[in-house]
PDB file of N, CA and C in Angstrom:
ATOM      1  N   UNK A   1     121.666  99.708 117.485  1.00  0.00           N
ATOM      2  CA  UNK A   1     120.645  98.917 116.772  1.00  0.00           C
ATOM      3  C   UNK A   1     120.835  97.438 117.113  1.00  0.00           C
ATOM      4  N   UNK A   2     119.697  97.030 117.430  1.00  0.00           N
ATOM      5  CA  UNK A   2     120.099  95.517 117.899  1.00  0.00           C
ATOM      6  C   UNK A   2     119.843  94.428 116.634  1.00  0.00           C
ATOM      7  N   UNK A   3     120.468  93.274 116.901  1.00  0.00           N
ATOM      8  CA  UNK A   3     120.204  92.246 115.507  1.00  0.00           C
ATOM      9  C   UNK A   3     118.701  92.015 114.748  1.00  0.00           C
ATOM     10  N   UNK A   4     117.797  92.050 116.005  1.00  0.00           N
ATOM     11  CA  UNK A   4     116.566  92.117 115.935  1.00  0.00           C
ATOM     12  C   UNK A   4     115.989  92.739 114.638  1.00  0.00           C
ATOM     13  N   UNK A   5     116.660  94.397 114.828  1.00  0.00           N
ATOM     14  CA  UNK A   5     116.055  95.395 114.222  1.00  0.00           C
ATOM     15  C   UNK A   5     116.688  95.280 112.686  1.00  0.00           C
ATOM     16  N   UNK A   6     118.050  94.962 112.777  1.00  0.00           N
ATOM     17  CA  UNK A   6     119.137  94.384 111.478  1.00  0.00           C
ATOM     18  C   UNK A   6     118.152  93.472 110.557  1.00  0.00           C
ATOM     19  N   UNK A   7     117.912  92.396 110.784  1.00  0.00           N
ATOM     20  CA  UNK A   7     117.397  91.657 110.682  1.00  0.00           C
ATOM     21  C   UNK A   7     116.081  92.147 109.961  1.00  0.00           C
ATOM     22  N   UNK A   8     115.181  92.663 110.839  1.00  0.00           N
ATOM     23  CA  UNK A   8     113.829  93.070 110.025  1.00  0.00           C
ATOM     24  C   UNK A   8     114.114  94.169 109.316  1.00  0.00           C
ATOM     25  N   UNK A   9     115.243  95.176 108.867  1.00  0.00           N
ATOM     26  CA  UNK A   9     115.161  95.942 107.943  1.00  0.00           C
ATOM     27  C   UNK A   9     115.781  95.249 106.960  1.00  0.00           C
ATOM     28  N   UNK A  10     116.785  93.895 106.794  1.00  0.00           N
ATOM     29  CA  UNK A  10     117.276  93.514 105.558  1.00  0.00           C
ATOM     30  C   UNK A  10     115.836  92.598 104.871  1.00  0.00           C
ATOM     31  N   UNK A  11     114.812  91.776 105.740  1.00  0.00           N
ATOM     32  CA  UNK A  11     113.763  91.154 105.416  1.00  0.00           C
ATOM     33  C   UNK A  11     112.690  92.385 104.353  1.00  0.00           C
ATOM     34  N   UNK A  12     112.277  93.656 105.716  1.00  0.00           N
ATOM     35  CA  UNK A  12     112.073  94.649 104.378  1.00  0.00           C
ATOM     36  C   UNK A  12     112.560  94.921 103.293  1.00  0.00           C
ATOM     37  N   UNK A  13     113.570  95.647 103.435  1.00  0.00           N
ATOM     38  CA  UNK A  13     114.342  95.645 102.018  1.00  0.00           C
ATOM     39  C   UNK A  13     114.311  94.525 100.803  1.00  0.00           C
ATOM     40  N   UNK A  14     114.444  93.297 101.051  1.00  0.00           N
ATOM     41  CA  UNK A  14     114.326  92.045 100.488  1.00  0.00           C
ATOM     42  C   UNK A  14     112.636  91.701 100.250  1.00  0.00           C
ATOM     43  N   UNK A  15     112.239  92.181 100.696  1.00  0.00           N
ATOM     44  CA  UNK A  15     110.329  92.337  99.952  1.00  0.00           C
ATOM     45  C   UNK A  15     110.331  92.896  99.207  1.00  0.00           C
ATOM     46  N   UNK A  16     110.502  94.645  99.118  1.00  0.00           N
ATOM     47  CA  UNK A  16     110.588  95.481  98.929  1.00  0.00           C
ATOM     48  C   UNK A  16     110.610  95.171  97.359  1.00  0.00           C
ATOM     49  N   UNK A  17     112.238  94.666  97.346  1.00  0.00           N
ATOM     50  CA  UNK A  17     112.728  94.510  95.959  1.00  0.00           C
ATOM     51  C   UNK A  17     112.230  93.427  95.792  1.00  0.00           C
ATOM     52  N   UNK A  18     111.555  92.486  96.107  1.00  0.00           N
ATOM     53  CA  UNK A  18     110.917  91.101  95.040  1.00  0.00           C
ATOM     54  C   UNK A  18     109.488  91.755  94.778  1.00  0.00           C
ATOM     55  N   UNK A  19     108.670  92.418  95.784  1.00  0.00           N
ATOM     56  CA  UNK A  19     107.602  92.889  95.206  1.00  0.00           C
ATOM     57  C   UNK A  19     107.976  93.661  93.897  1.00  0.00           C
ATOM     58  N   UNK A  20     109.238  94.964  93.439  1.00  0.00           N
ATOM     59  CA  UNK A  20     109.281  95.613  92.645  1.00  0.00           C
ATOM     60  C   UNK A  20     110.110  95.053  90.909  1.00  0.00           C
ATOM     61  N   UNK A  21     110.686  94.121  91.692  1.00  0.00           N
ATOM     62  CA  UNK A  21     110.530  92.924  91.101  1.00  0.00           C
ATOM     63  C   UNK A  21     109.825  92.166  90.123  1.00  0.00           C
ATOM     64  N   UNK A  22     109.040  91.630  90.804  1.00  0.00           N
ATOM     65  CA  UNK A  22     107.873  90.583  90.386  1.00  0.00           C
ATOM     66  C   UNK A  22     107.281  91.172  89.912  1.00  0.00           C
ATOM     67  N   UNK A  23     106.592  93.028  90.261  1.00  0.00           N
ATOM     68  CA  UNK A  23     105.276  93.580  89.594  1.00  0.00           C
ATOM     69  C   UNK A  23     106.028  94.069  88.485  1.00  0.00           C
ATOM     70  N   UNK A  24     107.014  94.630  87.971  1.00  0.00           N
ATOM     71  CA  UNK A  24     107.731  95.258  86.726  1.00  0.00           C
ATOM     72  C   UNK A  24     106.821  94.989  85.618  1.00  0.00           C
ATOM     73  N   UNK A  25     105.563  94.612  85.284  1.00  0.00           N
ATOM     74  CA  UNK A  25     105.138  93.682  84.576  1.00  0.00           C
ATOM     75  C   UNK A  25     105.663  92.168  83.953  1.00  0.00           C
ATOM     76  N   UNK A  26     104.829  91.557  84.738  1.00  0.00           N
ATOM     77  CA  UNK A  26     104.948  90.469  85.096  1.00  0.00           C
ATOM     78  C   UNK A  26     105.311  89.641  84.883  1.00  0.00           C
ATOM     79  N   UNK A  27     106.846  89.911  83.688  1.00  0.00           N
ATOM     80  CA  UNK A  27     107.860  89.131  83.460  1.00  0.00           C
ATOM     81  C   UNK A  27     109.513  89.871  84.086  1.00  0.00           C
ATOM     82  N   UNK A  28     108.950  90.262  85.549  1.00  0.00           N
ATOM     83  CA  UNK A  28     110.126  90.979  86.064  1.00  0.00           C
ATOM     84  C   UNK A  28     111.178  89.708  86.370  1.00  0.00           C
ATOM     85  N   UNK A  29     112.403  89.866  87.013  1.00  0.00           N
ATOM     86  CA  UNK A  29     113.298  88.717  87.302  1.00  0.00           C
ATOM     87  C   UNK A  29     112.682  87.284  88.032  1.00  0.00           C
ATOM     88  N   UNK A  30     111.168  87.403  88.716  1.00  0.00           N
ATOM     89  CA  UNK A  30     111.396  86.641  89.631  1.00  0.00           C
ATOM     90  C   UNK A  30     110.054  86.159  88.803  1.00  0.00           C
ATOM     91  N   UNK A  31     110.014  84.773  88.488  1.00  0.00           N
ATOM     92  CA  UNK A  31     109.055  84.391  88.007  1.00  0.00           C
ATOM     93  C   UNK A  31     109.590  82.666  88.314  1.00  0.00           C
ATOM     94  N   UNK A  32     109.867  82.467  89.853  1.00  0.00           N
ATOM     95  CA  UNK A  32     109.628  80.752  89.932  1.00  0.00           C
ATOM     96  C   UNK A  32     107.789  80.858  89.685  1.00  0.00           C
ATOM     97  N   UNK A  33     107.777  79.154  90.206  1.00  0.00           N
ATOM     98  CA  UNK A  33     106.244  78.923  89.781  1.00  0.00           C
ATOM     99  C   UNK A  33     105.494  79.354  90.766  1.00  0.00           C
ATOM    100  N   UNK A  34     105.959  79.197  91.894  1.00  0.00           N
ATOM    101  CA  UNK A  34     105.304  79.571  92.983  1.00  0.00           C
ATOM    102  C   UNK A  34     104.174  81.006  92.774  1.00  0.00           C
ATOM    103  N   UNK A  35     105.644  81.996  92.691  1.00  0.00           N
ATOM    104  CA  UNK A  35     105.031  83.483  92.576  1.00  0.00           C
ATOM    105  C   UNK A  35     104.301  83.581  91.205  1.00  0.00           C
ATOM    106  N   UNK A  36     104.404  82.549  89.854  1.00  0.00           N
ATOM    107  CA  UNK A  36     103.390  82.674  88.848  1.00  0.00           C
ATOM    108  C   UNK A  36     102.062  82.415  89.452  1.00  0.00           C
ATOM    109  N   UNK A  37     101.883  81.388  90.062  1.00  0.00           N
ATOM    110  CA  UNK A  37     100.774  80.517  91.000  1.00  0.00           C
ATOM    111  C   UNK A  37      99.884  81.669  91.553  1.00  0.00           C
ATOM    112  N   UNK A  38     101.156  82.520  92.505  1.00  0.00           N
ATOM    113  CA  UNK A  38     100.007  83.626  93.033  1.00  0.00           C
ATOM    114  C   UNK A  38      99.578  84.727  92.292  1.00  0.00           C
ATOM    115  N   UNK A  39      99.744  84.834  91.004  1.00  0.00           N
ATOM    116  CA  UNK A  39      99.769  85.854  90.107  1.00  0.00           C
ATOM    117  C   UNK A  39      98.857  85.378  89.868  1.00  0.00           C
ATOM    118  N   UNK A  40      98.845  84.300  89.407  1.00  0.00           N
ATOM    119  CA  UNK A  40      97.019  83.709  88.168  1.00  0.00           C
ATOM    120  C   UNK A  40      96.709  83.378  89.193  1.00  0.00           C
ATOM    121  N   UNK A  41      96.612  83.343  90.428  1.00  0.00           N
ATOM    122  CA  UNK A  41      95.254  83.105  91.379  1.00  0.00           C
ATOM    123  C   UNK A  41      94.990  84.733  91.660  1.00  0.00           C
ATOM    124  N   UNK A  42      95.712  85.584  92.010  1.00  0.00           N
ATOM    125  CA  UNK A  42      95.436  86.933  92.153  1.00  0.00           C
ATOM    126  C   UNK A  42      94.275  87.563  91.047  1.00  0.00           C
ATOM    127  N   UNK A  43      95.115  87.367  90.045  1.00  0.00           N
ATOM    128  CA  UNK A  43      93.966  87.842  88.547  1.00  0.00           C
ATOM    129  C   UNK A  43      92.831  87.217  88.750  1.00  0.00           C
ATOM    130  N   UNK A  44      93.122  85.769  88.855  1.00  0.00           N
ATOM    131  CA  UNK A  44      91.739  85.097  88.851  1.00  0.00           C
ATOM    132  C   UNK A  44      90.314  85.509  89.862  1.00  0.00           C
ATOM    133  N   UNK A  45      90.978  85.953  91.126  1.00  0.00           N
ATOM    134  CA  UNK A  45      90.193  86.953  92.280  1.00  0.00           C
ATOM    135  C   UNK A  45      89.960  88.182  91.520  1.00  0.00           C
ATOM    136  N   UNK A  46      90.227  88.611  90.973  1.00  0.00           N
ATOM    137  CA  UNK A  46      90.450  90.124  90.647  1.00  0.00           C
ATOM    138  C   UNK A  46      88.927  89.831  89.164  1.00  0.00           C
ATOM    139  N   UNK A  47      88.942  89.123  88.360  1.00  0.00           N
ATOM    140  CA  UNK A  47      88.688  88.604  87.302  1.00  0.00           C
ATOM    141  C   UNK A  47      87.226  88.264  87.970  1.00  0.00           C
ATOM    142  N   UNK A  48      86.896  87.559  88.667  1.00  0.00           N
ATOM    143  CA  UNK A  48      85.949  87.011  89.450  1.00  0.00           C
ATOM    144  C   UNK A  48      85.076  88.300  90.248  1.00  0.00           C
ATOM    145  N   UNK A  49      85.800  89.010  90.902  1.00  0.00           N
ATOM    146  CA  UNK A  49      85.264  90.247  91.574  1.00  0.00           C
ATOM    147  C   UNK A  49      85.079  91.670  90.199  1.00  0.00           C
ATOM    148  N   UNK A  50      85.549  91.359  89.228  1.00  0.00           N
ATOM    149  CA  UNK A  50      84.956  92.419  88.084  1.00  0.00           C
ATOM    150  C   UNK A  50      83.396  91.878  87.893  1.00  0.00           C
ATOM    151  N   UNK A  51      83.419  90.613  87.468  1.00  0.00           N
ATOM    152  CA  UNK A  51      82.605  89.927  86.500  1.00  0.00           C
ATOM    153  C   UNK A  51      81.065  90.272  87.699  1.00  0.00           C
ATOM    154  N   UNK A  52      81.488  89.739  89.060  1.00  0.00           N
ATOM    155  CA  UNK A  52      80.244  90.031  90.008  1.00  0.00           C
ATOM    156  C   UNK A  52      80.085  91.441  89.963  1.00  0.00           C
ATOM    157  N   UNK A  53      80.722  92.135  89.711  1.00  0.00           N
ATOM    158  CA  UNK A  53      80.200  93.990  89.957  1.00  0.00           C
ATOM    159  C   UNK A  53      79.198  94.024  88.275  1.00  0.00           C
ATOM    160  N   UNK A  54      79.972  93.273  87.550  1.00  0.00           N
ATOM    161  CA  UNK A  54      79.018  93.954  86.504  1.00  0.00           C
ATOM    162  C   UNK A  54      77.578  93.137  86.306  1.00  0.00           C
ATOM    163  N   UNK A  55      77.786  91.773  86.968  1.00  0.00           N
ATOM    164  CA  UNK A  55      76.459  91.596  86.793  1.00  0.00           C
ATOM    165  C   UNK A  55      75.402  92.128  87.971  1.00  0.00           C
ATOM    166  N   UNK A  56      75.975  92.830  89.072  1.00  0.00           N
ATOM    167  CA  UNK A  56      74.942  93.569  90.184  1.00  0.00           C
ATOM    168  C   UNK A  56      74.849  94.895  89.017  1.00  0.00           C
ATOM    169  N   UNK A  57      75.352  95.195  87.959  1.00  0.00           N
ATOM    170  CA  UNK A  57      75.106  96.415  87.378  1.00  0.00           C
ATOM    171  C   UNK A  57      74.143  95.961  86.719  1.00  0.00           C
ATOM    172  N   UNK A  58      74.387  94.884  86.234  1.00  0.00           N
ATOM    173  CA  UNK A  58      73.302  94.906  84.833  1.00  0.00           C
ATOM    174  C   UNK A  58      71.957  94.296  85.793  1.00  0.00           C
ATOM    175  N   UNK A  59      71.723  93.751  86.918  1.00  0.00           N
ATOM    176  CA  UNK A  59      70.403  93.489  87.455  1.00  0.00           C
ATOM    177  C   UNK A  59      69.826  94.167  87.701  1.00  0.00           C
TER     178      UNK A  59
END
């Protein structure tokens, strides 16, 4: 196995666990501001793309 490959499986692994992490509901360990930042911009997309489906429903 070369360092290369070392390397990108400890980077996986290390996602892995901050994604499972961070989503635990959403007071998992990792809550700098940063990853709050992308959380309430995420919802806020998410929040934004409900609100347009229901008003193509109700037109």
């Amino acid at each position: 196995m070369t360092a290369l490959e070392l390397i990108g499986l400890v980077v996986a692994g290390y996602v892995v666990v901050a994604l499972l992490l961070g989503y635990s509901g959403r007071n998992g360990r990792l809550h700098g501001s940063a990853e709050r930042r992308a959380l309430k911009q995420h919802d806020a997309e998410v929040r934004r793309e409900n609100k347009a489906k229901r008003g193509a429903r109700r037109g």
